[in-house]
Protein backbone atom coordinates (compact mmCIF):
# COMPACT_ATOMS: atom_id res chain seq x y z
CA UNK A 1 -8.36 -16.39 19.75
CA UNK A 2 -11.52 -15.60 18.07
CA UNK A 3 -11.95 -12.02 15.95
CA UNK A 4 -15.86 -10.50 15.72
CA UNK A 5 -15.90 -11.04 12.02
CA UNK A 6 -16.23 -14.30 10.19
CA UNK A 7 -13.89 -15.18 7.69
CA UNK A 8 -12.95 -18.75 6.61
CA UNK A 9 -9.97 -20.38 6.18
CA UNK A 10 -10.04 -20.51 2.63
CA UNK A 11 -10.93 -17.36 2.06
CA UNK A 12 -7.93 -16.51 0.32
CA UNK A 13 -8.21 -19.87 -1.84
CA UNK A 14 -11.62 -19.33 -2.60
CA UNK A 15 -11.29 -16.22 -4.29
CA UNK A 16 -7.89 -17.33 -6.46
CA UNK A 17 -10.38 -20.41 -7.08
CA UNK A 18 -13.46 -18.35 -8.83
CA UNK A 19 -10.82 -16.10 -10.83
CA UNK A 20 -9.88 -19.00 -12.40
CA UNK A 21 -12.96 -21.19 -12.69
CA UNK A 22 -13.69 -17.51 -14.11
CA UNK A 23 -11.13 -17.90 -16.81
CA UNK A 24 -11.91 -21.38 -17.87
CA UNK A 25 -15.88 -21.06 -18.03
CA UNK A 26 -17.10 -17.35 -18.83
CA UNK A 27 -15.24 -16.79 -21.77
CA UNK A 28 -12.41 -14.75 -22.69
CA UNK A 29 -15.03 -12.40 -23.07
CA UNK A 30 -16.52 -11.52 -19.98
CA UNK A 31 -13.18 -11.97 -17.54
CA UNK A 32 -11.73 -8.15 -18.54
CA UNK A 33 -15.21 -7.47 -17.24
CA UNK A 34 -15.22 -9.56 -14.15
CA UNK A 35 -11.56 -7.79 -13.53
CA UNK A 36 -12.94 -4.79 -13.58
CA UNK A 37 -14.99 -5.39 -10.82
CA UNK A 38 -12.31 -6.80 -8.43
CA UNK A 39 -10.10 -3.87 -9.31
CA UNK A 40 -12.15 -1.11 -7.40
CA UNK A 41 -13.23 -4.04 -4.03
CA UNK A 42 -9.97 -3.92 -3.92
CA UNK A 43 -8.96 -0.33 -3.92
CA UNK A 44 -11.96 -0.39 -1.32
CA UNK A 45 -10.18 -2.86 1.09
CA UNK A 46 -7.09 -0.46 0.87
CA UNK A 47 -9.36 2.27 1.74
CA UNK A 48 -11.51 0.69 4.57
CA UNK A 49 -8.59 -0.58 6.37
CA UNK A 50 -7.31 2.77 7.11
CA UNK A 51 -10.14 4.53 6.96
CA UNK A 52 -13.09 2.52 8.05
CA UNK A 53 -11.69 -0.09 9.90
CA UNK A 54 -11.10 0.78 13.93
CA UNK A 55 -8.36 0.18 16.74
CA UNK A 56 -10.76 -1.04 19.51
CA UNK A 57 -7.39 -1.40 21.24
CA UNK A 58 -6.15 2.27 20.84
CA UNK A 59 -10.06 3.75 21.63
CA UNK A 60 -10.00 1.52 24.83
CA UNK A 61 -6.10 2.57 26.00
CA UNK A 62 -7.28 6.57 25.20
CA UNK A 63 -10.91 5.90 27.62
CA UNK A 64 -10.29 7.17 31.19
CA UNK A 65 -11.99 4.72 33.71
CA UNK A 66 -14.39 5.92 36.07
CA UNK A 67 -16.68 4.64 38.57
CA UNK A 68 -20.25 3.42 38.05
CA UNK A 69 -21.55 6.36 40.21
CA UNK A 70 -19.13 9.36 38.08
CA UNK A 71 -20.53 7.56 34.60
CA UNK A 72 -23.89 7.70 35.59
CA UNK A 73 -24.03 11.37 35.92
CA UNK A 74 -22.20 11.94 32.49
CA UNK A 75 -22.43 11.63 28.68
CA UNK A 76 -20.24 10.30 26.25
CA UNK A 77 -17.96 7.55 26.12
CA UNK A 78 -16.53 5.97 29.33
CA UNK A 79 -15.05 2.83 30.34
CA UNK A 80 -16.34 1.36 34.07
CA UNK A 81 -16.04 -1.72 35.79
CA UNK A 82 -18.02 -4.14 38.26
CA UNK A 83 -19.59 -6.99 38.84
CA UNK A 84 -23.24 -7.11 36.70
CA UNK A 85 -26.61 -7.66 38.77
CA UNK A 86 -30.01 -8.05 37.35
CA UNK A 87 -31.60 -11.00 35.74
CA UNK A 88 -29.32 -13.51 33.55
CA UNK A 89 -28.91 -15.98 31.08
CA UNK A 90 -28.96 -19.95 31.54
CA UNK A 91 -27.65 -22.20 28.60
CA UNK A 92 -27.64 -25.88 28.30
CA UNK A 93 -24.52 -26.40 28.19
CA UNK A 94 -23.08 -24.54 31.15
CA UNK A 95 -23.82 -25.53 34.72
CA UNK A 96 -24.51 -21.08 35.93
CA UNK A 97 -26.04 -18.08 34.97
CA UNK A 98 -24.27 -16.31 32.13
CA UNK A 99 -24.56 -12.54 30.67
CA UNK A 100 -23.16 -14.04 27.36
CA UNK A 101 -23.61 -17.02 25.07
CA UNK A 102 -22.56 -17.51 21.86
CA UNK A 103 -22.94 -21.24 20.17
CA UNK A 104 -21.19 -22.63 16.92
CA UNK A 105 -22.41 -25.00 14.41
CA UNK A 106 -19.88 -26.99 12.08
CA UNK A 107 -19.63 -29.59 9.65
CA UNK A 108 -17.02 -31.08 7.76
CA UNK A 109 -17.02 -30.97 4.27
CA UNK A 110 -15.30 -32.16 1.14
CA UNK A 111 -14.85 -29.63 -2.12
CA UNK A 112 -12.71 -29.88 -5.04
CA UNK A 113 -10.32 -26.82 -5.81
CA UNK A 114 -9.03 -26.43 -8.85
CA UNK A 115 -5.68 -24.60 -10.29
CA UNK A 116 -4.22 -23.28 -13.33
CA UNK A 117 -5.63 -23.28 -16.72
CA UNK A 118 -5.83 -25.59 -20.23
CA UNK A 119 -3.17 -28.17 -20.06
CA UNK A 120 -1.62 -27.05 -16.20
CA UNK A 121 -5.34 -27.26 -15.10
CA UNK A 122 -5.08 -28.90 -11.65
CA UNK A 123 -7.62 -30.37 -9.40
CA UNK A 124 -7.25 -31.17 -5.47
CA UNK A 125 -9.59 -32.23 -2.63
CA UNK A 126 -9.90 -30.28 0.12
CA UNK A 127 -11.02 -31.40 3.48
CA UNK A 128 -12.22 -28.87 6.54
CA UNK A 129 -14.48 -27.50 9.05
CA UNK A 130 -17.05 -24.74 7.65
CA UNK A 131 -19.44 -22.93 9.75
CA UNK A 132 -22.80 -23.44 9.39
CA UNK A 133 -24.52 -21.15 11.71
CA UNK A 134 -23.65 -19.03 14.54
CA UNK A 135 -25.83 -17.65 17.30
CA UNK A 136 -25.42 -15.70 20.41
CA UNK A 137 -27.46 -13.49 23.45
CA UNK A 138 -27.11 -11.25 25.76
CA UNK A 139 -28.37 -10.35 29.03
CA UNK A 140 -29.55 -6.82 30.67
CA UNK A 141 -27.37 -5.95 33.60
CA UNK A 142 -26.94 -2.98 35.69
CA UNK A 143 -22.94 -1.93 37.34
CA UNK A 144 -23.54 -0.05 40.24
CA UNK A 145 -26.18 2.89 38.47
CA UNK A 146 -25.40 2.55 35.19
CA UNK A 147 -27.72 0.16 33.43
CA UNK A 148 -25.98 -1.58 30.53
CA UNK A 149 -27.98 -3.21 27.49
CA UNK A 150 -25.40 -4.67 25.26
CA UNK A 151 -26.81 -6.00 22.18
CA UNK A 152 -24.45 -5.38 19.00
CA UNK A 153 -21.08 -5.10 22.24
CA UNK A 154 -18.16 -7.30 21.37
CA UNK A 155 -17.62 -9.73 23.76
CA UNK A 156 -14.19 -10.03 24.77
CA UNK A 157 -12.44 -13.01 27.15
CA UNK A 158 -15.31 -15.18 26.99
CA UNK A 159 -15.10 -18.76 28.26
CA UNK A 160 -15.35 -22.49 26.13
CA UNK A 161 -17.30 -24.45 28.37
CA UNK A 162 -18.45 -27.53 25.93
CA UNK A 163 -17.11 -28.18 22.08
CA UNK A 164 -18.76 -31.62 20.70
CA UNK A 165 -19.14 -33.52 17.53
CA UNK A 166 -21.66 -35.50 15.88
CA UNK A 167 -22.19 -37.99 13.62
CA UNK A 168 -25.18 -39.04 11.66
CA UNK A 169 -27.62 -37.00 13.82
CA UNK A 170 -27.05 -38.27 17.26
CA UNK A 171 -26.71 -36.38 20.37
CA UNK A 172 -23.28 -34.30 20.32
CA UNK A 173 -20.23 -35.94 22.29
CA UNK A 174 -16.70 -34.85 23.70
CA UNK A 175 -15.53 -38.04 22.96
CA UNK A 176 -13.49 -39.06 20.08
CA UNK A 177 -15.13 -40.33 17.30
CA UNK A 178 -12.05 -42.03 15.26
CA UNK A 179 -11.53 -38.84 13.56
CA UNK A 180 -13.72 -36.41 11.51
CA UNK A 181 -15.51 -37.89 8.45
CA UNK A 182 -17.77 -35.86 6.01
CA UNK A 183 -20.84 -34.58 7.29
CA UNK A 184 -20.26 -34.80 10.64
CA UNK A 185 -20.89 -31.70 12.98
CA UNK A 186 -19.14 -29.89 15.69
CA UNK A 187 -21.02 -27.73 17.96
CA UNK A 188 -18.78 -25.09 20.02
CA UNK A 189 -20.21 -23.15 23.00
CA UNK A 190 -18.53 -20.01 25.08
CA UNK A 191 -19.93 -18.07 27.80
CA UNK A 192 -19.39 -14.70 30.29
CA UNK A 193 -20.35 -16.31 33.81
CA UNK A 194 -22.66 -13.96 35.44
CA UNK A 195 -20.01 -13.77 38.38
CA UNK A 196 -17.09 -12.48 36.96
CA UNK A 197 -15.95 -8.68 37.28
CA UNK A 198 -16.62 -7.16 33.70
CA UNK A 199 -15.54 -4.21 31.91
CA UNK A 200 -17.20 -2.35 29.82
CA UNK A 201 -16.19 0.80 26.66
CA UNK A 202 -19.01 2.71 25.39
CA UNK A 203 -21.16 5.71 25.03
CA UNK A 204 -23.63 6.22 28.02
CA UNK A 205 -26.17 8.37 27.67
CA UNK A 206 -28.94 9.25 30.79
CA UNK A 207 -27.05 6.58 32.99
CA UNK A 208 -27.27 3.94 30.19
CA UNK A 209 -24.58 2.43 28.37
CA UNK A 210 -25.94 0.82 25.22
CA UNK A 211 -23.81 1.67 21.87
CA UNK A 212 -20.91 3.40 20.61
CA UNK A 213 -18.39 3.63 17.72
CA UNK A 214 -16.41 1.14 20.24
CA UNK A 215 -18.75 -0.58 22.52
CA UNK A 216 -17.36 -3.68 24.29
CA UNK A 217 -17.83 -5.85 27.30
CA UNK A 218 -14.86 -7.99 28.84
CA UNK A 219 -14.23 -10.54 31.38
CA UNK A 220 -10.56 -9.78 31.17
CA UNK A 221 -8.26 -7.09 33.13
CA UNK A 222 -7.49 -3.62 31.59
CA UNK A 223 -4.11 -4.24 29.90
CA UNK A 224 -5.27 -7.98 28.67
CA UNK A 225 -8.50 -6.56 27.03
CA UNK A 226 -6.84 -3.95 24.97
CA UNK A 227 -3.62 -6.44 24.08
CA UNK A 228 -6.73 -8.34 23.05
CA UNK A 229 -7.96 -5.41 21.02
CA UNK A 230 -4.69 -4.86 19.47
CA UNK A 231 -4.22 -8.01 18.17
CA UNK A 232 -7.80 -8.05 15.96
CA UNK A 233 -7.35 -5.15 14.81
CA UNK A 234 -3.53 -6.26 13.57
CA UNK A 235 -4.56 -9.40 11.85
CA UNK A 236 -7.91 -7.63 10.40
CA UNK A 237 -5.87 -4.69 8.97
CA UNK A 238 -3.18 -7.43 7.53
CA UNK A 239 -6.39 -9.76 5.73
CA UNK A 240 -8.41 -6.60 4.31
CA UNK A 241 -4.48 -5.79 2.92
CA UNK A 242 -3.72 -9.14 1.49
CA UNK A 243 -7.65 -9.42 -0.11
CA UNK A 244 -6.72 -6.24 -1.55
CA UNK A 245 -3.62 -7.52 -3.26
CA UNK A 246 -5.57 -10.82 -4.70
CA UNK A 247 -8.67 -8.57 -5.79
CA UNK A 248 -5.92 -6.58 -7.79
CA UNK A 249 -3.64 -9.18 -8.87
CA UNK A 250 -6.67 -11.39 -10.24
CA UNK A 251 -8.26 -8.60 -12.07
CA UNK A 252 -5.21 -7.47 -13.91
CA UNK A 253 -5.04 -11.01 -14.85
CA UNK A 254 -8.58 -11.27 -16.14
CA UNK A 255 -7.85 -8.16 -17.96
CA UNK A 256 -5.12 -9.57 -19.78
CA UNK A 257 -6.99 -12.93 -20.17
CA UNK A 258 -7.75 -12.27 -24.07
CA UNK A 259 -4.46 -11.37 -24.79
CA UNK A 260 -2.80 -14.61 -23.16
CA UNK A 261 -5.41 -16.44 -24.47
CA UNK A 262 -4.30 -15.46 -27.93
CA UNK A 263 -0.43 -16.42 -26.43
CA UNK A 264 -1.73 -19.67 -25.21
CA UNK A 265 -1.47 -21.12 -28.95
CA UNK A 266 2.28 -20.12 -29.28
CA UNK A 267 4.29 -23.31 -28.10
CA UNK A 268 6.86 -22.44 -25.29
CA UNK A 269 5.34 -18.82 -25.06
CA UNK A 270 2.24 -19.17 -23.37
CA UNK A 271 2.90 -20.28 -20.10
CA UNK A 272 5.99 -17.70 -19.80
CA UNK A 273 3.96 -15.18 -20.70
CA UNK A 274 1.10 -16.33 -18.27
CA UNK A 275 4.07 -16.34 -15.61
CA UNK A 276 5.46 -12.86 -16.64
CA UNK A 277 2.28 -11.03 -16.82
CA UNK A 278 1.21 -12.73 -13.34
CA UNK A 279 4.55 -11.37 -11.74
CA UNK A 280 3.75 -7.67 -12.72
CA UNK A 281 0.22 -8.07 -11.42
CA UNK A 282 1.60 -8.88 -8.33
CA UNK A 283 4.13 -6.20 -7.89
CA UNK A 284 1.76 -3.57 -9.87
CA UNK A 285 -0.69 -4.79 -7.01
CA UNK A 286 1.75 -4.32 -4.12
CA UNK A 287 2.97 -0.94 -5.44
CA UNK A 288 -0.91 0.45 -5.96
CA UNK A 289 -1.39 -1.23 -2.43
CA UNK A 290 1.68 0.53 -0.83
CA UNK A 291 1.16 3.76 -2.58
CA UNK A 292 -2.57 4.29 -1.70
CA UNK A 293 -1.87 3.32 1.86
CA UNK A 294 0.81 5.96 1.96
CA UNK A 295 -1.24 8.61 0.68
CA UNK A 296 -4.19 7.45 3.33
CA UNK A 297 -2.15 7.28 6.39
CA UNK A 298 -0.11 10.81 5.41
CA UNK A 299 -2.92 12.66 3.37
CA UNK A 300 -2.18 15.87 5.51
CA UNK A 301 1.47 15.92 4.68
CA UNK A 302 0.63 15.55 1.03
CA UNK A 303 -1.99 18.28 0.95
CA UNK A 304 0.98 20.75 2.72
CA UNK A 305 3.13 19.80 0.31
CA UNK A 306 0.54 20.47 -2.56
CA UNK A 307 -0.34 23.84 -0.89
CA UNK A 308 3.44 24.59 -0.40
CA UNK A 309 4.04 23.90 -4.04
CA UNK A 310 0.96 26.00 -5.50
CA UNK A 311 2.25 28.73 -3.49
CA UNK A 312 5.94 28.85 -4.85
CA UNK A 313 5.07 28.47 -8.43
CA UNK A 314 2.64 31.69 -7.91
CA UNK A 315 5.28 33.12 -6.28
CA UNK A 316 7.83 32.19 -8.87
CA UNK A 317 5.74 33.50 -11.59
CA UNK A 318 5.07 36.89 -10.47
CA UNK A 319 8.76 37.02 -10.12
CA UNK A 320 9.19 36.02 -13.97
CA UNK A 321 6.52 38.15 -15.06
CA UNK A 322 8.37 41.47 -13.24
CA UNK A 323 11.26 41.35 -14.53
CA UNK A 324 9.68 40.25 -18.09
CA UNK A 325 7.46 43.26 -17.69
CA UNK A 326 4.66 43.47 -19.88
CA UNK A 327 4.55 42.18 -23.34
CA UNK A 328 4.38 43.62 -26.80
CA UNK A 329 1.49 43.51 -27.49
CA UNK A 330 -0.43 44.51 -24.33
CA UNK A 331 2.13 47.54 -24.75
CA UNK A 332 0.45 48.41 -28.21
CA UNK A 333 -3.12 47.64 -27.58
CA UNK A 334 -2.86 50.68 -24.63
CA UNK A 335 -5.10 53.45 -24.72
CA UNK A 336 -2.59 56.34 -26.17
CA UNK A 337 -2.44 59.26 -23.29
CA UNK A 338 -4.93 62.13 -23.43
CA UNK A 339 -3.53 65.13 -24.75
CA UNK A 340 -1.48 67.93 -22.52
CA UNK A 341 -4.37 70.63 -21.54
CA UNK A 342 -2.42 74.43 -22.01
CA UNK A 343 -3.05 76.01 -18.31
CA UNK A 344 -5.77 77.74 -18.15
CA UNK A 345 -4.82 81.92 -18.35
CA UNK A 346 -5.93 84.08 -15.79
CA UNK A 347 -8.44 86.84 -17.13
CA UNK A 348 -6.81 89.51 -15.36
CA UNK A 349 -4.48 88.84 -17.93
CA UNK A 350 -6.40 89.39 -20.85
CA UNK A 351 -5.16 93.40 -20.55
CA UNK A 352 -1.68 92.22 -20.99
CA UNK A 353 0.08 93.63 -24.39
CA UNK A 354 0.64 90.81 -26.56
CA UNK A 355 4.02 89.34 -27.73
CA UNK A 356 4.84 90.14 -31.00
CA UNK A 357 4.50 87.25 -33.17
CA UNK A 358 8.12 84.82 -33.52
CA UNK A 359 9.55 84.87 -36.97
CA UNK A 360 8.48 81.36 -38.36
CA UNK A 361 11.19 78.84 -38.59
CA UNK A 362 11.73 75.34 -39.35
CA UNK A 363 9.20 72.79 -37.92
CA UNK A 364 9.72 71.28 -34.17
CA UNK A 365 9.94 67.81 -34.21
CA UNK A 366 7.16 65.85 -33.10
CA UNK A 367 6.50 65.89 -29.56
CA UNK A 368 7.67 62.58 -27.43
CA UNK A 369 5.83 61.60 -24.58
CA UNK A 370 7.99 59.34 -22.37
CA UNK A 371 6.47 55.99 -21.25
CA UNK A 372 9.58 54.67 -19.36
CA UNK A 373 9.16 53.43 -16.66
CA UNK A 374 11.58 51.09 -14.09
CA UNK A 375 10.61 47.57 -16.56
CA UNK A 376 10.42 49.55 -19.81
CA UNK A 377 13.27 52.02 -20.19
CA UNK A 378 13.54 54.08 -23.61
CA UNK A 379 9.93 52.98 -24.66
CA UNK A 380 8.24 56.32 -26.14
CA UNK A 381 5.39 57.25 -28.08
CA UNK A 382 4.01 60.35 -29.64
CA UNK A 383 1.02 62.33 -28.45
CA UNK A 384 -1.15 60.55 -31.03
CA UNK A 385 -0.12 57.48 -29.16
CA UNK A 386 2.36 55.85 -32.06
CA UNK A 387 5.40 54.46 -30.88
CA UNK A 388 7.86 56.81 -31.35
CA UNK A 389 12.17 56.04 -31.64
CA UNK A 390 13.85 56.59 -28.43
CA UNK A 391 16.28 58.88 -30.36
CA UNK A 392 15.52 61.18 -32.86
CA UNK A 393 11.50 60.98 -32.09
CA UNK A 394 10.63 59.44 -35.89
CA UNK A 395 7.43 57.60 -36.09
CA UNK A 396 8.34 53.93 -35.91
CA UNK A 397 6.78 50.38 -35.82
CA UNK A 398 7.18 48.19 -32.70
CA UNK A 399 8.42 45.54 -35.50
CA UNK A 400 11.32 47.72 -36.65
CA UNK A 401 14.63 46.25 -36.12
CA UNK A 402 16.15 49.87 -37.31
CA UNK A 403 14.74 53.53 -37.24
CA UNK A 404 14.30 54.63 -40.64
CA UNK A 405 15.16 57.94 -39.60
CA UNK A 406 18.40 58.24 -37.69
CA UNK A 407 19.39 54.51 -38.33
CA UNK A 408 19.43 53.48 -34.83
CA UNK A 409 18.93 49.75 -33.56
CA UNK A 410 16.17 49.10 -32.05
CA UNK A 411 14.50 46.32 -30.34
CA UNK A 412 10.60 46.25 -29.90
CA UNK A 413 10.39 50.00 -29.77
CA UNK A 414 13.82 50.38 -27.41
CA UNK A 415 17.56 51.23 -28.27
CA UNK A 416 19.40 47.89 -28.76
């Protein structure tokens, strides 16, 4: 089963292989630095696996199919069938026309990998196939009205019709050559005959399909295209999460390169140390992995659950600030009522015999103006806005534990 992205074998290998050709020949110096590169590439593989990276399979389960006639007279993505007509493709290697080719190049090569560091520095040769170019074409065609141009589809359920090797330079053969040496080539070659029934997922636009976020042609049925699908977009999402984990785990390691470096010279230390450190990379790596995935795949619930929480703290808070009522000192700094206006007299009135004056007597006690209200019973101040005790009416200080006057208790202006 072939996948439309090219990654090698030894990917995985590869990259452990530079981190630590990395920490034997840059310097302790410059791997933190190098580290700190493969840190965020691999937050980003976290990221563009769910974010970026798409289900063909799903998008071609959730696309209605239609006939060639109903697509022609529509726009947006649809998903028809037929058998292609127009003007096709001939390739050397197959005996028809074809709508699709794609061709392989390969050789065989030799390369020395190398593992661990200082004295559990290892070397090993490897032996395998690496591609060395890749080319492919395709083919105008029309389905009933609907013309279809698919340069940049994905080909899906094409067919190997010749897969030779080479050695030296000479023509490419089918038969064995005694097993692959170094240097020698292999040349794979698949095909869509022009005379199978195709399928094809995209956007058409004006009766031509020609892109689309998901734009595919297959020679295979409904259900075996999208298994088909599926199954890249499984083993994609599982690579871009295990490069993410090596990206991480090597550049925690480079970052702590100086500092085992330094551990290196302590007999019996260094390499458990190297082991130690290298085990909470791994399982730092696979938690930040996890945890970022998490967050990606349920970033609505988390964003409820934020909003949920901002709310019932506000909430919360005006509840503790009610029944706190407010403080001391706002209480103090507030502008002291205006004084009580007399009613104004009537001037009918002014004919009225006056009173005879009241015999003077002692002096009335200041007058209280009451501030209480349901948060701040017994809280009183006089009408030149001094806090005043709840009791007896004596001039007090908000400080006052005790009324100078009458003696009473008092806390922050009220009767304790």
């Amino acid at each position: 089963m072939r996948f439309p992205f090219n990654i090698r074998s030894s990917a995985g290998a590869g990259l452990a292989q530079s981190g630590e050709q990395a920490a034997g020949g840059c310097g302790v110096v410059f791997q933190p630095i190098v580290g700190l590169i493969l840190i965020p590439i691999g937050l980003y593989l976290v990221f563009h696996s769910e974010v970026r990276l798409i289900n063909h399979g799903r998008v071609w389960a959730e696309t209605e199919l239609v006939s060639a006639e109903q697509a022609a007279t529509i726009t947006g993505r649809v998903k028809i069938k037929g058998f292609p007509e127009g003007e096709f493709l001939t390739h050397a290697r197959s005996d028809r026309p074809v709508v699709y080719w794609e061709q392989e190049l390969e050789e065989f090569i030799e390369k020395t990998e190398t593992t661990g560091t200082g004295s559990d520095r290892r070397t090993r040769t490897v032996r395998e196939w690496e591609r060395q170019d890749f080319q492919r074409d395709w083919a105008d065609f029309k389905i009933g009205g609907v013309q279809i141009r698919p340069d940049g589809a994905q080909a899906v359920g094409e067919t190997q019709v010749f897969q030779g090797t080479r050695r030296g330079g000479g023509e490419f053969t089918t038969e064995g050559l005694g097993g692959a040496r170094v240097g020698d080539e292999r040349l794979t070659v698949r095909v869509i005959g022009a005379d199978r029934e195709l399928m094809i997922c995209g956007d058409v636009a004006g009766g031509t399909i020609s892109g689309g976020r998901t734009f595919v042609v297959s020679a295979l049925n409904d259900a075996s295209t999208e298994q088909t699908l599926r199954t890249q977009y499984m083993v994609a999402y599982w690579l871009l999460k295990a490069g993410a984990v090596l990206c991480l785990t090597v550049g925690l390691m480079m970052i702590a390169s100086p500092a085992l470096y330094l551990f290196g010279f302590i007999p019996f230390v260094g390499r458990g140390m190297s082991a130690a450190v290298f085990g909470a990379a791994l399982l730092g790596s696979l938690a930040v992995v996890i945890v970022l995935t998490v967050a990606l795949k349920f970033w609505w619930l988390l964003l409820l659950v934020l909003i949920l929480s901002i709310g019932v703290g506000a909430w919360a808070g005006s509840r503790v600030r009610r029944r706190r009522g407010p403080s001391p000192t706002a209480a103090a700094t507030a502008a002291p009522p205006s004084p009580i206006q007399p009613p104004a007299v009537d001037a009918t009135l002014g004919a009225m015999s006056e009173a005879p004056p009241a015999p003077p007597g002692p002096a009335a006690p200041p007058k209280i103006i009451s501030r209480d209200t349901p948060t701040q019973p017994q809280l009183r101040y006089t009408a030149e806005g001094k806090p005043a005790c709840p009791k007896c009416g004596a001039v007090i200080e908000l400080t006052d534990r005790f009324c100078s006057s009458c003696g009473s208790r008092l806390d922050r202006g009220r009767l304790a």
